[in-house]
PDB file of N, CA and C in Angstrom:
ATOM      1  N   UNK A   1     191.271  92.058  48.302  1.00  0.00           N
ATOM      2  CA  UNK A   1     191.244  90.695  48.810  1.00  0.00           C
ATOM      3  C   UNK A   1     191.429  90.675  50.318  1.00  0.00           C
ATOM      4  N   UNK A   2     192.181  91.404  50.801  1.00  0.00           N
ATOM      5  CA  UNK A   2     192.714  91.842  51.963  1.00  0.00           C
ATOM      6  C   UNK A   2     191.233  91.894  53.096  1.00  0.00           C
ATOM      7  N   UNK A   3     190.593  92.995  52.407  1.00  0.00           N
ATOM      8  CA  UNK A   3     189.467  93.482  53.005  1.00  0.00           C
ATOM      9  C   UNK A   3     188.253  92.287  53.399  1.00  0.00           C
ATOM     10  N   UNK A   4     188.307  91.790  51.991  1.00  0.00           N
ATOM     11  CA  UNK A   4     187.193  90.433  52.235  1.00  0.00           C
ATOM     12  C   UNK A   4     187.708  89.251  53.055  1.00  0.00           C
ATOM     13  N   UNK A   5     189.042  88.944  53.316  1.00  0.00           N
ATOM     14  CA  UNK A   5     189.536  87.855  54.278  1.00  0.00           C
ATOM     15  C   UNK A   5     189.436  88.741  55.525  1.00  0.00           C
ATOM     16  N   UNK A   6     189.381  90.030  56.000  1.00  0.00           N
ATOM     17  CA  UNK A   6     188.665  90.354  57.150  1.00  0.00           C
ATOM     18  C   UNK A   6     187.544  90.980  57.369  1.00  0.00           C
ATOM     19  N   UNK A   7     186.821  90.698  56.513  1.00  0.00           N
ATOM     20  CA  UNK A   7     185.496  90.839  56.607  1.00  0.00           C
ATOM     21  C   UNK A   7     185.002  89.213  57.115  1.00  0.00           C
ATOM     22  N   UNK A   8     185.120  88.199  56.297  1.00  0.00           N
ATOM     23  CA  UNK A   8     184.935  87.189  56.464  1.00  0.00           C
ATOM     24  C   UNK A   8     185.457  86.707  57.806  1.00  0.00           C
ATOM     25  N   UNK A   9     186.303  87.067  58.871  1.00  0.00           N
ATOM     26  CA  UNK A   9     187.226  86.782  59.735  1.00  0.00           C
ATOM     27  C   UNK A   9     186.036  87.142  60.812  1.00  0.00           C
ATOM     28  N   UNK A  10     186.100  88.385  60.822  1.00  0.00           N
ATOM     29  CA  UNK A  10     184.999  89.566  61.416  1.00  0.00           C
ATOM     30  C   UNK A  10     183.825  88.449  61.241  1.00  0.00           C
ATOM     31  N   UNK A  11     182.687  88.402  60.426  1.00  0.00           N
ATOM     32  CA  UNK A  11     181.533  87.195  60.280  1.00  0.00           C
ATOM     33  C   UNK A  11     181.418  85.933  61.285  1.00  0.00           C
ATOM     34  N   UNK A  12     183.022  85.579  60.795  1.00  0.00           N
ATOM     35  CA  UNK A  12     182.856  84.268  61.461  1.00  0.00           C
ATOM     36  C   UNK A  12     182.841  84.185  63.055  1.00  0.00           C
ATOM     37  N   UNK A  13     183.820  85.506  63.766  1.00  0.00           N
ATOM     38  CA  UNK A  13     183.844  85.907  64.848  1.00  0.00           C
ATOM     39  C   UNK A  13     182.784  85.756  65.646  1.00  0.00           C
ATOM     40  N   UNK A  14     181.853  86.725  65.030  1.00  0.00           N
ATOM     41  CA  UNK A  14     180.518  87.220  65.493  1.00  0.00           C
ATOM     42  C   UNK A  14     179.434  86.003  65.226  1.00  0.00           C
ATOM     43  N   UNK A  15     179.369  85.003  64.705  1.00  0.00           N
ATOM     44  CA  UNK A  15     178.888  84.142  64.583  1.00  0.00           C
ATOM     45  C   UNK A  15     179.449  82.721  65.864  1.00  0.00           C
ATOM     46  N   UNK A  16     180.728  82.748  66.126  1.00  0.00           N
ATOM     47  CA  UNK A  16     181.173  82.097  66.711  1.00  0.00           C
ATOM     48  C   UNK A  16     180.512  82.780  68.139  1.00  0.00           C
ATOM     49  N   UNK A  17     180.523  83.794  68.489  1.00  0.00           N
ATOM     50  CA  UNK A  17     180.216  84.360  69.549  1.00  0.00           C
ATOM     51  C   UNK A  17     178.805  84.036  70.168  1.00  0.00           C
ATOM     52  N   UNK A  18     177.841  84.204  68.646  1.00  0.00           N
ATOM     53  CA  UNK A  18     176.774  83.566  69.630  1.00  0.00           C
ATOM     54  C   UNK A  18     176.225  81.881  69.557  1.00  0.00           C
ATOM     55  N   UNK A  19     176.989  81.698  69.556  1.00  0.00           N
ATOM     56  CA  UNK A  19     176.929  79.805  69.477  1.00  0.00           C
ATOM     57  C   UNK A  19     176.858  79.777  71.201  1.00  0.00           C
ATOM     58  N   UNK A  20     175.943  78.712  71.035  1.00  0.00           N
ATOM     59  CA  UNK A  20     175.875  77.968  72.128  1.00  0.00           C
ATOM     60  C   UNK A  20     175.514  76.512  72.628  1.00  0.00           C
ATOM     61  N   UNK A  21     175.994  76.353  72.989  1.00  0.00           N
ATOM     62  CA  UNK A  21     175.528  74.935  73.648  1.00  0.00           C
ATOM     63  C   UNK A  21     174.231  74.417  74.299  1.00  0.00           C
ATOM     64  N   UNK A  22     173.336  72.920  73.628  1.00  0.00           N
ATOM     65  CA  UNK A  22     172.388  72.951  73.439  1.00  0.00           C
ATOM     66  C   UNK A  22     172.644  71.704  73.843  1.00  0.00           C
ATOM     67  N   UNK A  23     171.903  71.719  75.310  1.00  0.00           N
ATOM     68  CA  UNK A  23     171.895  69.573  75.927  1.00  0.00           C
ATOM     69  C   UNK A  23     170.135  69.526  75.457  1.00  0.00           C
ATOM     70  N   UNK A  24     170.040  68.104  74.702  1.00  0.00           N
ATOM     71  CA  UNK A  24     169.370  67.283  74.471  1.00  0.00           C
ATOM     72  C   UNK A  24     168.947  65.909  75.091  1.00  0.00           C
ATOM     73  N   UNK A  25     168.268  65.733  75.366  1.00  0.00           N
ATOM     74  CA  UNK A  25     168.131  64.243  75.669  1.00  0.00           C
ATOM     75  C   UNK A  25     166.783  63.712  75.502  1.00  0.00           C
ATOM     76  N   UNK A  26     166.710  62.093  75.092  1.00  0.00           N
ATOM     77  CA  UNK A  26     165.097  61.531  74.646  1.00  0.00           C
ATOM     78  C   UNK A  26     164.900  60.579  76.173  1.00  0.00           C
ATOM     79  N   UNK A  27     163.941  60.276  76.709  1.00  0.00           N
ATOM     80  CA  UNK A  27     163.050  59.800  78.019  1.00  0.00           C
ATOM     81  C   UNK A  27     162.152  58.855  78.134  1.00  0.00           C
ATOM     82  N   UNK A  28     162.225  57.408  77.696  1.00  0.00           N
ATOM     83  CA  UNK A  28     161.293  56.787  77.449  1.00  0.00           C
ATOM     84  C   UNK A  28     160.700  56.479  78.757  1.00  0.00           C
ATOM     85  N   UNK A  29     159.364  57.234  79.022  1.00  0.00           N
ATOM     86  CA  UNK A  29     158.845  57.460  80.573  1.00  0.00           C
ATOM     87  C   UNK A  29     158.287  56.118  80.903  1.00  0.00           C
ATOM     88  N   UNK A  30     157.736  55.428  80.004  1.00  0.00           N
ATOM     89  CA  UNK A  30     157.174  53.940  80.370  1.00  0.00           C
ATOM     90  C   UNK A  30     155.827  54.137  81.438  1.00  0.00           C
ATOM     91  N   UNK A  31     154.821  53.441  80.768  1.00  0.00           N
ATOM     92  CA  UNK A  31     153.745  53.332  80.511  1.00  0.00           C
ATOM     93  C   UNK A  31     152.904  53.494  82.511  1.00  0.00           C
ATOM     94  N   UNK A  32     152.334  53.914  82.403  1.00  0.00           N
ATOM     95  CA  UNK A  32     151.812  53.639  83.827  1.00  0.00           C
ATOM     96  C   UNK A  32     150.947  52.701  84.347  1.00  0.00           C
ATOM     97  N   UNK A  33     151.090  51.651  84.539  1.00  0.00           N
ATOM     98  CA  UNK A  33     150.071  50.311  84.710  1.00  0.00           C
ATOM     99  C   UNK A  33     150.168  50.033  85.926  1.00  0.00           C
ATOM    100  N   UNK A  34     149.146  49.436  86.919  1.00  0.00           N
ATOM    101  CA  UNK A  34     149.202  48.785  87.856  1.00  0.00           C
ATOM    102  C   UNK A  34     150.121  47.749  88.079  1.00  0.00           C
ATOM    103  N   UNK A  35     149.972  46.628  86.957  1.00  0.00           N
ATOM    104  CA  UNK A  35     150.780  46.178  87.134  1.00  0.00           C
ATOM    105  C   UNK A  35     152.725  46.075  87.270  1.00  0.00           C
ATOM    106  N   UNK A  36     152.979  46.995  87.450  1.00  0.00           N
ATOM    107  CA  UNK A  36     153.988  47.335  87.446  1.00  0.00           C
ATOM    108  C   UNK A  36     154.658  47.421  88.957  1.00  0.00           C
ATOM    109  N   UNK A  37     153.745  47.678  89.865  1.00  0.00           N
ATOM    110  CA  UNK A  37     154.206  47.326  91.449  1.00  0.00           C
ATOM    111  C   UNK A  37     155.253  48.682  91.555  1.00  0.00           C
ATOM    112  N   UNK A  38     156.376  48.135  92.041  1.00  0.00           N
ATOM    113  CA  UNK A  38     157.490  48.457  92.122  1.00  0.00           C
ATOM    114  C   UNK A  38     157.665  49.843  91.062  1.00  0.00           C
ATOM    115  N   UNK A  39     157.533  49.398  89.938  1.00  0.00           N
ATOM    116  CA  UNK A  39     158.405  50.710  89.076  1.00  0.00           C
ATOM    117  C   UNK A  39     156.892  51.669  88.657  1.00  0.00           C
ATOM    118  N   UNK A  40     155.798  51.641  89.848  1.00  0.00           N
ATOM    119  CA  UNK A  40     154.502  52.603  89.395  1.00  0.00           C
ATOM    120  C   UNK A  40     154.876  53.553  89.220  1.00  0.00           C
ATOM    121  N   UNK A  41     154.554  54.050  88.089  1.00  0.00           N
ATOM    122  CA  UNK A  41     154.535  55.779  87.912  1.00  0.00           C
ATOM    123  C   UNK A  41     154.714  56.786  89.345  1.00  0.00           C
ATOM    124  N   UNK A  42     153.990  56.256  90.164  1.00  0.00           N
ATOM    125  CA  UNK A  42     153.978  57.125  91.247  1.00  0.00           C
ATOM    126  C   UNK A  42     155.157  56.723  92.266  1.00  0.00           C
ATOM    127  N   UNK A  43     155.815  55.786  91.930  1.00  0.00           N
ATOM    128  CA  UNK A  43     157.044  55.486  92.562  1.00  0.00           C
ATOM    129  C   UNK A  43     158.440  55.794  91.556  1.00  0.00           C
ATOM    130  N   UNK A  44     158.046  56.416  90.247  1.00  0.00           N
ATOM    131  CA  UNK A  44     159.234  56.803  89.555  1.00  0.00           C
ATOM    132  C   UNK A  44     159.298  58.337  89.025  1.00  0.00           C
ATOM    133  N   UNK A  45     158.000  58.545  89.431  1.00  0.00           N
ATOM    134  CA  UNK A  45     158.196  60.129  88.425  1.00  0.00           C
ATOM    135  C   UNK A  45     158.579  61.014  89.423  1.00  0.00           C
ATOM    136  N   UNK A  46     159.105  60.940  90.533  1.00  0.00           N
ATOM    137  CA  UNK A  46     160.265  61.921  91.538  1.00  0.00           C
ATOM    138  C   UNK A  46     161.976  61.737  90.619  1.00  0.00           C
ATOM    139  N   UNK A  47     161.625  60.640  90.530  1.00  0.00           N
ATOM    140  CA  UNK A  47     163.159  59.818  89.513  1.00  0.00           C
ATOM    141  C   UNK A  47     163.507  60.663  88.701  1.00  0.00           C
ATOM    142  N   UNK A  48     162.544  60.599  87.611  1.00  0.00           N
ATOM    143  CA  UNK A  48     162.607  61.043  86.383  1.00  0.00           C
ATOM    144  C   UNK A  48     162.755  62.846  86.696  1.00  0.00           C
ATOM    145  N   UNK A  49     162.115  63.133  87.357  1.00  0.00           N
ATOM    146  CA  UNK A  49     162.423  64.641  87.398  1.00  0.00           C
ATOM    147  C   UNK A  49     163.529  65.042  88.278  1.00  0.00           C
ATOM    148  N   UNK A  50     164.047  64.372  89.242  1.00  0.00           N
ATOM    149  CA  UNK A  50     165.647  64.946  89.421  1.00  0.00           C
ATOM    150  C   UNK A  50     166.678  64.663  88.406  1.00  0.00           C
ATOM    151  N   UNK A  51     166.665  63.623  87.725  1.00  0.00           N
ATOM    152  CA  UNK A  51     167.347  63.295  86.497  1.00  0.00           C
ATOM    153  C   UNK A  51     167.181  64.551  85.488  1.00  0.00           C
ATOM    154  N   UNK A  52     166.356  64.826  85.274  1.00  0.00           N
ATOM    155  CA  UNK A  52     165.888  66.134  84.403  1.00  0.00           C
ATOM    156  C   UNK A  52     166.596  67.343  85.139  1.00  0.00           C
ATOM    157  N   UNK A  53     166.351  67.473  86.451  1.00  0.00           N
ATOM    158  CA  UNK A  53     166.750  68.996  86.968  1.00  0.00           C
ATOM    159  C   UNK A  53     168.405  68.684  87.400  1.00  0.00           C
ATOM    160  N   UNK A  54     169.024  67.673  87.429  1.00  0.00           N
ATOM    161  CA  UNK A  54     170.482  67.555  87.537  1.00  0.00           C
ATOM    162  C   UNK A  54     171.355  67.541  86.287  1.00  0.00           C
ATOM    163  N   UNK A  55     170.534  67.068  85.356  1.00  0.00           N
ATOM    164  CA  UNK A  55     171.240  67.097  84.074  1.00  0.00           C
ATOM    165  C   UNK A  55     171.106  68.600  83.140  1.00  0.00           C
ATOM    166  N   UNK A  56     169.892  69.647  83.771  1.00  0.00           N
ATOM    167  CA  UNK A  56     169.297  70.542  83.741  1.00  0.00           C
ATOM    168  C   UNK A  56     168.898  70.694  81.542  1.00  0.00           C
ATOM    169  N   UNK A  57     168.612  69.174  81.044  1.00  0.00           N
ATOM    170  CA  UNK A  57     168.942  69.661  79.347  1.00  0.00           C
ATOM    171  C   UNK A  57     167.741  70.668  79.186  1.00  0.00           C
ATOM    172  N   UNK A  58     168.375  70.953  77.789  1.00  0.00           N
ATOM    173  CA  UNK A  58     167.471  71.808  77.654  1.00  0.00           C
ATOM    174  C   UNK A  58     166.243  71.931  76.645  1.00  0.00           C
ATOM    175  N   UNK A  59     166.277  70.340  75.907  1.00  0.00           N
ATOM    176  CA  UNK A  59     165.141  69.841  75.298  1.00  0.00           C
ATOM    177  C   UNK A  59     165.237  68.258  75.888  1.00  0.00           C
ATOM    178  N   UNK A  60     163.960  67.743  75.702  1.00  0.00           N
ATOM    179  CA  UNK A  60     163.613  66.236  76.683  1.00  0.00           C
ATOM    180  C   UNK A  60     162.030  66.064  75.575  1.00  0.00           C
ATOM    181  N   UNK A  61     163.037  64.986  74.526  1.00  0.00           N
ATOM    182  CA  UNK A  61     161.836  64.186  74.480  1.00  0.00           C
ATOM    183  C   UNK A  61     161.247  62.968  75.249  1.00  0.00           C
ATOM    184  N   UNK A  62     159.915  62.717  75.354  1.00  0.00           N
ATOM    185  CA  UNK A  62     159.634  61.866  76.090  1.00  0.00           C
ATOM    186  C   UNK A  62     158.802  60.761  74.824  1.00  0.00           C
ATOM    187  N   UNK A  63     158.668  59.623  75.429  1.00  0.00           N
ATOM    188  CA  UNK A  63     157.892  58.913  74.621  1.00  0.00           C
ATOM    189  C   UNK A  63     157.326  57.630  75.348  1.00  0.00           C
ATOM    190  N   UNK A  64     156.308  57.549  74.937  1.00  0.00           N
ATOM    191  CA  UNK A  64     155.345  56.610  76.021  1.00  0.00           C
ATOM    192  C   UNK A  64     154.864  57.439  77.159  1.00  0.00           C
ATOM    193  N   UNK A  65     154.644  58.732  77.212  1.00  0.00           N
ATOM    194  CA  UNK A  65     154.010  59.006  78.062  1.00  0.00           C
ATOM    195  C   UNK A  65     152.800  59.424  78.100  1.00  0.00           C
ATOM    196  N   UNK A  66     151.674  58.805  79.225  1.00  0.00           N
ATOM    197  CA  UNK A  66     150.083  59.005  79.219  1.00  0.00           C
ATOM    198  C   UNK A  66     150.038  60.709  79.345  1.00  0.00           C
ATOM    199  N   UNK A  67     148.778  60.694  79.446  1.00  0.00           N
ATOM    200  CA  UNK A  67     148.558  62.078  79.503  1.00  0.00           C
ATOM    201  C   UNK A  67     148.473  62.941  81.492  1.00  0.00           C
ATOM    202  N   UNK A  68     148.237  61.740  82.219  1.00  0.00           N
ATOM    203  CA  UNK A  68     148.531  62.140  83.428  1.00  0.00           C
ATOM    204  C   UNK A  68     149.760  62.148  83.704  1.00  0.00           C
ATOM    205  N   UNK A  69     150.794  61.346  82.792  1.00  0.00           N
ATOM    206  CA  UNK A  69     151.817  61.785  83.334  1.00  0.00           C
ATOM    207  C   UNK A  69     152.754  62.795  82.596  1.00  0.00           C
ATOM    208  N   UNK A  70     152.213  63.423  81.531  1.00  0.00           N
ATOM    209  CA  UNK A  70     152.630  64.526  81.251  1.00  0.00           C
ATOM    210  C   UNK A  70     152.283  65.497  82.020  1.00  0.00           C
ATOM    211  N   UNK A  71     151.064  65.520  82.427  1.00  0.00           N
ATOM    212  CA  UNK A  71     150.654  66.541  83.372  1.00  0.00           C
ATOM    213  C   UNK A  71     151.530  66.943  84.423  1.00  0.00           C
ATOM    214  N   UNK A  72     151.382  65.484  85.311  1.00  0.00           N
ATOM    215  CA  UNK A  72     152.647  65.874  86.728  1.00  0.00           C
ATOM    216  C   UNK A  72     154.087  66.098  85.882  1.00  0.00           C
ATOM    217  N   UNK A  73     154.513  65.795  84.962  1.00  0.00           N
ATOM    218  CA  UNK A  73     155.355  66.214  84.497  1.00  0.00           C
ATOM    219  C   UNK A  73     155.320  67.595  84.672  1.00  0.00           C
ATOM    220  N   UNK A  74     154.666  68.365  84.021  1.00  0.00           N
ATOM    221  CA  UNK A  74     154.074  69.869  83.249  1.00  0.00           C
ATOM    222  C   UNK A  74     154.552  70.612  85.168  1.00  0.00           C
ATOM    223  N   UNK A  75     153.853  70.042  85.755  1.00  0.00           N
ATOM    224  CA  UNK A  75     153.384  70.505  87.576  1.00  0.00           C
ATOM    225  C   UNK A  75     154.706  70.505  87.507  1.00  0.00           C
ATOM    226  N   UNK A  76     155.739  69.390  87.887  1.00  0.00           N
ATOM    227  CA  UNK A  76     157.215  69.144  88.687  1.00  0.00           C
ATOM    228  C   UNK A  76     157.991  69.798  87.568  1.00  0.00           C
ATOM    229  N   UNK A  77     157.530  70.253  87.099  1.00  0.00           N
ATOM    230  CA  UNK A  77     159.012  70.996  85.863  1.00  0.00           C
ATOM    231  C   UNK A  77     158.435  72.244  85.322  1.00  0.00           C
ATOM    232  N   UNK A  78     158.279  73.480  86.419  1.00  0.00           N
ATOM    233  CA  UNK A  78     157.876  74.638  85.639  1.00  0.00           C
ATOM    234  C   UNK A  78     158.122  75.380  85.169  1.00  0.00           C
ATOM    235  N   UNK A  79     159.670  74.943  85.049  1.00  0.00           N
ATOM    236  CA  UNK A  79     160.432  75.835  84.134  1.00  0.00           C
ATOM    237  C   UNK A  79     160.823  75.254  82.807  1.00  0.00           C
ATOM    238  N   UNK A  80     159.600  74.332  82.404  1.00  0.00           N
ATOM    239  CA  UNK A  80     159.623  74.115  80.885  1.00  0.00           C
ATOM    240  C   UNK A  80     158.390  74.041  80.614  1.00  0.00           C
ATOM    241  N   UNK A  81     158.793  74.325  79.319  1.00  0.00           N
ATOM    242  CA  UNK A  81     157.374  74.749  78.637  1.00  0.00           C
ATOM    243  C   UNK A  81     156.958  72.889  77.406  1.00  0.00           C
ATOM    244  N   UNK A  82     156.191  72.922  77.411  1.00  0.00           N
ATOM    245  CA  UNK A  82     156.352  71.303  76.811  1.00  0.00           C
ATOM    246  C   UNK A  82     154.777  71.681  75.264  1.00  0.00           C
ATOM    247  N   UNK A  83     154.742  70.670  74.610  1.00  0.00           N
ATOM    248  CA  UNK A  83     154.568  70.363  72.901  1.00  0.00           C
ATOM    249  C   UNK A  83     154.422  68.815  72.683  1.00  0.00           C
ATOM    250  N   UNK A  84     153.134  68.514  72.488  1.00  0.00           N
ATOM    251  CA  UNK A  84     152.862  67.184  72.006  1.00  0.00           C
ATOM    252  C   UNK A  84     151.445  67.206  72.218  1.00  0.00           C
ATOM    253  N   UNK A  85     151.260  65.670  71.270  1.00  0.00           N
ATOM    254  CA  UNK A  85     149.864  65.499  70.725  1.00  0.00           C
ATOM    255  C   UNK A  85     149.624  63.647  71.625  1.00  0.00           C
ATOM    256  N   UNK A  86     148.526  63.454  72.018  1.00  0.00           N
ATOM    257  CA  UNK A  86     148.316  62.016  72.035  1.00  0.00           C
ATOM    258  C   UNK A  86     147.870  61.684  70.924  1.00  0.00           C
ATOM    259  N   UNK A  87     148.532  60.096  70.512  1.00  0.00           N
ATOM    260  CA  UNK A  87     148.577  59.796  69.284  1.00  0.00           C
ATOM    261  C   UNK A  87     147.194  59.096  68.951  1.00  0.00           C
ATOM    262  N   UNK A  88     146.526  59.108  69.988  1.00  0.00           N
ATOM    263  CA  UNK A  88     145.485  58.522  69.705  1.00  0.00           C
ATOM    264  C   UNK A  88     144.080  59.410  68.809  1.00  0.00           C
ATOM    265  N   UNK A  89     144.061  61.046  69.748  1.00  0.00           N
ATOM    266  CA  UNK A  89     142.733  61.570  69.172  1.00  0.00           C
ATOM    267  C   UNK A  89     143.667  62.872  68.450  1.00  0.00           C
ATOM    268  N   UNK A  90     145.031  62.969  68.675  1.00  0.00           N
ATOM    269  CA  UNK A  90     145.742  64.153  68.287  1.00  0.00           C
ATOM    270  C   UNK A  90     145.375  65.225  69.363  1.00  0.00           C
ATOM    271  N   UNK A  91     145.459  65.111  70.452  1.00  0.00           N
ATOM    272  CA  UNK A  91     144.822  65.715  71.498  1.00  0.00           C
ATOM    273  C   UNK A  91     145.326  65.293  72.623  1.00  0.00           C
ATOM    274  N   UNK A  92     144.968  64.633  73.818  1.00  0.00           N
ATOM    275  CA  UNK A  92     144.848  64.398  74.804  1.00  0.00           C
ATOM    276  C   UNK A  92     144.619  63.059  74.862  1.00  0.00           C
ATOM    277  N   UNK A  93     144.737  62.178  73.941  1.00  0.00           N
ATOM    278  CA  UNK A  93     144.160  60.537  74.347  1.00  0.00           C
ATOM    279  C   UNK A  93     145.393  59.915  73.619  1.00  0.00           C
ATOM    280  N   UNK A  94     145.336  58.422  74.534  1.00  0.00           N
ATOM    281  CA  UNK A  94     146.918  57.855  74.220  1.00  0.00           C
ATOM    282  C   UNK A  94     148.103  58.178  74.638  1.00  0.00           C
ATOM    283  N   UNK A  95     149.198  57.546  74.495  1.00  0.00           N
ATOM    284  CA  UNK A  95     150.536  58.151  74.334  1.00  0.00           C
ATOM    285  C   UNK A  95     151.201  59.141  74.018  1.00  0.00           C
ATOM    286  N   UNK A  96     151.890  59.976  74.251  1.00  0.00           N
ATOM    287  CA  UNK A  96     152.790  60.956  73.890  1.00  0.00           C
ATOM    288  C   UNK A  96     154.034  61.025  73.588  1.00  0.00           C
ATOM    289  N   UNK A  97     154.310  60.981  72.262  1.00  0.00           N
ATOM    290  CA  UNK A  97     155.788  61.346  72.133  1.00  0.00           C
ATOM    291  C   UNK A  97     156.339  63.132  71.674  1.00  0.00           C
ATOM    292  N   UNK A  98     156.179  63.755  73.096  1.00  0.00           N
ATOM    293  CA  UNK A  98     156.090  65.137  73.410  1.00  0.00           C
ATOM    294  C   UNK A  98     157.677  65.757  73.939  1.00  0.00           C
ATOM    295  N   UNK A  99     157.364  67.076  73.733  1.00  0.00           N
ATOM    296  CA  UNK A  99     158.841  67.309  73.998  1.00  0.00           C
ATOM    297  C   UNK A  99     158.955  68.461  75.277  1.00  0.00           C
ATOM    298  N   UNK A 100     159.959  68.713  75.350  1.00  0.00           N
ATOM    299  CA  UNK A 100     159.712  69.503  77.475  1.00  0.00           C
ATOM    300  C   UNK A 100     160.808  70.035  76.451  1.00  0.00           C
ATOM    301  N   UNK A 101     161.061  71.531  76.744  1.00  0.00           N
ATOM    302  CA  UNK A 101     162.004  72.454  76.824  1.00  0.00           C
ATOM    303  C   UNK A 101     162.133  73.618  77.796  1.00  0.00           C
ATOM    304  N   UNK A 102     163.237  73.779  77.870  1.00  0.00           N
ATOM    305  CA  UNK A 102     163.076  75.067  79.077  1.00  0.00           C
ATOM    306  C   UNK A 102     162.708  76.348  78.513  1.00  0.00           C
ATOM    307  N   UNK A 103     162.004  76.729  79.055  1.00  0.00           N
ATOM    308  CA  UNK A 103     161.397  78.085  78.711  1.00  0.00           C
ATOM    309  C   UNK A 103     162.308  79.671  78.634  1.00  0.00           C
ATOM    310  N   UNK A 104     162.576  80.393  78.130  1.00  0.00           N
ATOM    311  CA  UNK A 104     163.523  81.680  77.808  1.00  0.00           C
ATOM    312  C   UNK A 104     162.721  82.457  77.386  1.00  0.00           C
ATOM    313  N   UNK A 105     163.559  83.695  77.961  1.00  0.00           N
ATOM    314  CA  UNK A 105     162.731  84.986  77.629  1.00  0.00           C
ATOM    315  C   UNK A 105     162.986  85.193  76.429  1.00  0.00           C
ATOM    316  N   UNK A 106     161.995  84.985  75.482  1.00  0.00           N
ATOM    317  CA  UNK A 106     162.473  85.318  73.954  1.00  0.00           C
ATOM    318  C   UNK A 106     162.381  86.585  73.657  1.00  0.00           C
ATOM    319  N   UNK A 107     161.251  87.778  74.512  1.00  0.00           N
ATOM    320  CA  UNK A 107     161.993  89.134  74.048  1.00  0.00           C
ATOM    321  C   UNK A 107     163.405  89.452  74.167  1.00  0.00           C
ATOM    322  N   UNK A 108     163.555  89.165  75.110  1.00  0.00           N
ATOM    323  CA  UNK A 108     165.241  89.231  75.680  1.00  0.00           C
ATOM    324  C   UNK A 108     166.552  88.868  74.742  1.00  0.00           C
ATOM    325  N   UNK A 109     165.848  87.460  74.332  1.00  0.00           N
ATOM    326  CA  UNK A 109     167.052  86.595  73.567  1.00  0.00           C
ATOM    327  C   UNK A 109     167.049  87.235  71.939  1.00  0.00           C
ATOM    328  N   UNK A 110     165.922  87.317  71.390  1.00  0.00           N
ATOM    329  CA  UNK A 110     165.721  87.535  70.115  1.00  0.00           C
ATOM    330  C   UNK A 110     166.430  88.883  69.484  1.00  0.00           C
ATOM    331  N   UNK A 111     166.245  90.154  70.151  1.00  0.00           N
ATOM    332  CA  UNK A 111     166.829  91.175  69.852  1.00  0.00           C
ATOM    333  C   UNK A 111     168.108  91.021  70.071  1.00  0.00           C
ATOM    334  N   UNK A 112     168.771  90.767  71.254  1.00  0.00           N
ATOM    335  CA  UNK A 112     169.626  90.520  71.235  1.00  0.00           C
ATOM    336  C   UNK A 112     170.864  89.780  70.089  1.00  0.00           C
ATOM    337  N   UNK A 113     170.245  88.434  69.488  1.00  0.00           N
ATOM    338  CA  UNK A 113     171.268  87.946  68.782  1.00  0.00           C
ATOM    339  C   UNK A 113     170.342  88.041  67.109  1.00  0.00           C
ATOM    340  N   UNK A 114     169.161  88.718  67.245  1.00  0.00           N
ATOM    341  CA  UNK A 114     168.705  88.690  65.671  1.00  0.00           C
ATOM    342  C   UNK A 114     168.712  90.370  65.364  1.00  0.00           C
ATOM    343  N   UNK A 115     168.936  90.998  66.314  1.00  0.00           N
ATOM    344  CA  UNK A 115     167.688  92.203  66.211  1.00  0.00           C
ATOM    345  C   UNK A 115     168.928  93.660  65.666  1.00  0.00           C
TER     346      UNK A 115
END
């Protein structure tokens, strides 16, 4: 009995060890229209990406975003790798509710805590 309450001790250790902490956050980027003046896309998406690189998370869904502005997204954030469909053709047309994550060396990471 002895053995299996430190075996189990041991498990949980090594499990505790590679835990880590995982920031999330969702981005409703809002739509890019002319009419909007003031809050144009091209007067907010500097915004939106220091917010992103100060909070540095490490998944970012977005939602409502066109496909140009995923793009400059994609450009101003190259250290994430991003995933989504426009809902319109499943492709490239419409809205996006897409996700930005930061990119990791997964040879690196994988052996490490699977391998």
């Amino acid at each position: 009995m002895k053995k299996l309450w430190v075996l189990c001790v041991g498990m949980m250790m090594t499990v505790a060890g590679m835990a880590q902490q995982l920031s999330i956050a969702t981005f409703n980027i809002r739509l890019d229209v002319a009419s909007d003046s003031p809050n144009h896309w091209k007067n907010r998406k500097e915004k939106v990406v220091s917010q992103v690189l100060f909070h540095q998370w490490d998944v970012l869904g977005v939602q409502e975003a066109l496909p140009n502005q995923v793009a400059d997204l994609k450009a101003l954030l190259p250290a994430y790798g991003f995933t989504g469909v426009g809902r319109e053709d499943g492709d490239n047309k419409g809205e996006f509710s897409g996700i930005f994550y930061k990119k990791i060396n997964w040879n690196y990471w994988l052996p490490k805590h699977f391998g």
